[in-house]
C-alpha atoms as a PDB file:
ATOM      1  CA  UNK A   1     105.858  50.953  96.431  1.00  0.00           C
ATOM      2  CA  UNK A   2     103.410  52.051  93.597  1.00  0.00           C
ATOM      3  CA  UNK A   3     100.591  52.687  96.219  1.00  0.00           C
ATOM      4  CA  UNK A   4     103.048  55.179  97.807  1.00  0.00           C
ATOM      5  CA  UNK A   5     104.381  56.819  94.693  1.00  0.00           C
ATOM      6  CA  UNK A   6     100.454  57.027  93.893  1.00  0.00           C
ATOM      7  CA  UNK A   7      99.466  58.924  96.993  1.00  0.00           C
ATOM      8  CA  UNK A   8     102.329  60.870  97.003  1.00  0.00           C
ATOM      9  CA  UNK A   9     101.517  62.358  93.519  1.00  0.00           C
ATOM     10  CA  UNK A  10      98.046  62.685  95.138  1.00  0.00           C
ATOM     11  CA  UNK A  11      99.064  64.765  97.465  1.00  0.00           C
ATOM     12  CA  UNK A  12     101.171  67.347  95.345  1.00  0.00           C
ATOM     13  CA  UNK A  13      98.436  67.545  93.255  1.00  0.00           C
ATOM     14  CA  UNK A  14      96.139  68.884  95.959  1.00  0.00           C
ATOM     15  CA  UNK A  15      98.790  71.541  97.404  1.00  0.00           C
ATOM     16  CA  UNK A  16     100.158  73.112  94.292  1.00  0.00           C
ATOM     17  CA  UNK A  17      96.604  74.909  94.082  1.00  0.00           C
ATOM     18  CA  UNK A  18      96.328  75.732  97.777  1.00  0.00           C
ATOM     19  CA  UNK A  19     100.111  77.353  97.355  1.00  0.00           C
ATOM     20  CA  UNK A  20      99.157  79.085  94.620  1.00  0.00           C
ATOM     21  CA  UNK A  21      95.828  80.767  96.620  1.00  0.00           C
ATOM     22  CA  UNK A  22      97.884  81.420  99.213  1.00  0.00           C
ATOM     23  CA  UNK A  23     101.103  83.248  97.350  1.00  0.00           C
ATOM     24  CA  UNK A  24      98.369  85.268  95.384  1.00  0.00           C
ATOM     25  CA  UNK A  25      95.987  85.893  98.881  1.00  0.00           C
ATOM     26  CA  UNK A  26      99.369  87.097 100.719  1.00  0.00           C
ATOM     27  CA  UNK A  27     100.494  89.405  97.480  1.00  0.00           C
ATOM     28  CA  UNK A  28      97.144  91.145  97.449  1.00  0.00           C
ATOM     29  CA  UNK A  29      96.883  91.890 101.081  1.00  0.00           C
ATOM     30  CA  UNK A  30     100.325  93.426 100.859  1.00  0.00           C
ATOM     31  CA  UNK A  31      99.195  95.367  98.047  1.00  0.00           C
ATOM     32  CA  UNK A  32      96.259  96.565  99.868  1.00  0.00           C
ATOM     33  CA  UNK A  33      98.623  97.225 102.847  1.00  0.00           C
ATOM     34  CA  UNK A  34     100.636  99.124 100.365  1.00  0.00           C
ATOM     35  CA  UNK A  35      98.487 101.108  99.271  1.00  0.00           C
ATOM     36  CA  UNK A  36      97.018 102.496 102.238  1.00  0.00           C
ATOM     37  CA  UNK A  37      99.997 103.430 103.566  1.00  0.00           C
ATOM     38  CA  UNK A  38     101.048 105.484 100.559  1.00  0.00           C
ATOM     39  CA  UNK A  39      98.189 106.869 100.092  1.00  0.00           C
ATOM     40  CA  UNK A  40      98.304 110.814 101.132  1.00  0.00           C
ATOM     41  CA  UNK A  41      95.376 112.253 102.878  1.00  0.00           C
ATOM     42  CA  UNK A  42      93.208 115.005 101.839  1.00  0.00           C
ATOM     43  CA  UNK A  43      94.520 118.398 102.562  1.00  0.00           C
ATOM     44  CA  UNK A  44      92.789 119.883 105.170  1.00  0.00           C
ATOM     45  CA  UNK A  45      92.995 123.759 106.062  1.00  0.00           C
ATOM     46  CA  UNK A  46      94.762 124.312 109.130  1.00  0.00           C
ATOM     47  CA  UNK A  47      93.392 126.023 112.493  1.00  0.00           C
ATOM     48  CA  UNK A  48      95.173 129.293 111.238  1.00  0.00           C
ATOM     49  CA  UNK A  49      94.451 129.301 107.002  1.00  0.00           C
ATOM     50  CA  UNK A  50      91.594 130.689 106.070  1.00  0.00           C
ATOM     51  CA  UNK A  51      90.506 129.545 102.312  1.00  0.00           C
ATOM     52  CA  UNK A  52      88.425 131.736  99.764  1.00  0.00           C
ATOM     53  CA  UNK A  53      86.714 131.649  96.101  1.00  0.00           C
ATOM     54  CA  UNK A  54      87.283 135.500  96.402  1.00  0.00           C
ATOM     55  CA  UNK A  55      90.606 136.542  94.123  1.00  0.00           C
ATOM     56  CA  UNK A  56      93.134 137.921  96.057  1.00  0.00           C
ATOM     57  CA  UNK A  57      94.036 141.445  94.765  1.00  0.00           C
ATOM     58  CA  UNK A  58      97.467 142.016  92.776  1.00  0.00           C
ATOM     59  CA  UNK A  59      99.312 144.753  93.704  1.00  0.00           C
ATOM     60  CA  UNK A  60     102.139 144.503  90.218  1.00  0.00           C
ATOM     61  CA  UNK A  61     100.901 144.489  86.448  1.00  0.00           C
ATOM     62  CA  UNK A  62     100.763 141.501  84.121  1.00  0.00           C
ATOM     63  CA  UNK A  63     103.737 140.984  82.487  1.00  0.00           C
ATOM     64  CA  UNK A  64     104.035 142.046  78.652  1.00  0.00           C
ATOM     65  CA  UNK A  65     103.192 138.988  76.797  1.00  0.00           C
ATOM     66  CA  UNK A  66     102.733 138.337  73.170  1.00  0.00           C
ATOM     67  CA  UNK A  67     102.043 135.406  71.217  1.00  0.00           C
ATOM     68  CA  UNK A  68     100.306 133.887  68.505  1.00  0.00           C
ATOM     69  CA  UNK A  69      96.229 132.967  67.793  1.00  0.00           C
ATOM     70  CA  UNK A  70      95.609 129.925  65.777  1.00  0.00           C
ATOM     71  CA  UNK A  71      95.558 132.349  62.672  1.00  0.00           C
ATOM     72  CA  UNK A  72      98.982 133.227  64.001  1.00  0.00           C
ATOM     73  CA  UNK A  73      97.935 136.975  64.102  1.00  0.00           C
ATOM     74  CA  UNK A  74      99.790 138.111  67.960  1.00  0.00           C
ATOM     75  CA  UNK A  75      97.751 138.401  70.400  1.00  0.00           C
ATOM     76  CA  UNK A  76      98.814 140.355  73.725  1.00  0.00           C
ATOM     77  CA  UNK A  77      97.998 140.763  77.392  1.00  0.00           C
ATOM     78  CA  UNK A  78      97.507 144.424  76.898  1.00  0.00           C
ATOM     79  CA  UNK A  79      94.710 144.189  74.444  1.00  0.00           C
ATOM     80  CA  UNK A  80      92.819 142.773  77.143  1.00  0.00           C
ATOM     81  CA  UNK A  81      93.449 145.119  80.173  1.00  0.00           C
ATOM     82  CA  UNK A  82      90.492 145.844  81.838  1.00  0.00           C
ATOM     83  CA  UNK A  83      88.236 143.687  80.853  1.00  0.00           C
ATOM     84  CA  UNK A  84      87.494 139.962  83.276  1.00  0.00           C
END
């Protein structure tokens, strides 16, 4: 009865660290799985859209729009019209 009780213990000491590697293999790989199906993919242009670096042109004016520098002195859109 000992020798059984012996390999027994045996035993469930050998499979509570093959368990383990295989909880934490199977929780990765679903992580991995996870992730690449979240994952977005990179925006592509369509057939149709044409992209550009060139600005396009405004038709309206800026807004008014005043606020303060870091010396709190006010600062406004217009004081820079016409100038890039």
């Amino acid at each position: 009865m000992a020798k059984q009780r012996q390999k027994r213990q045996i035993r469930q000491g050998r499979t509570k660290p093959l368990a383990l590697l295989l909880i934490g293999s199977g929780l990765l790989i679903l992580g991995v799985v996870t992730m690449a199906l979240l994952s977005k993919p990179a925006e592509t242009a369509d057939a149709g859209e044409i992209r550009s670096a060139i600005p396009v042109e405004v038709n309206y004016p800026a807004p008014e729009l005043s606020l303060p520098d870091l010396e709190d002195n006010p600062v406004s859109l217009e004081d820079y019209r016409g100038t890039v």
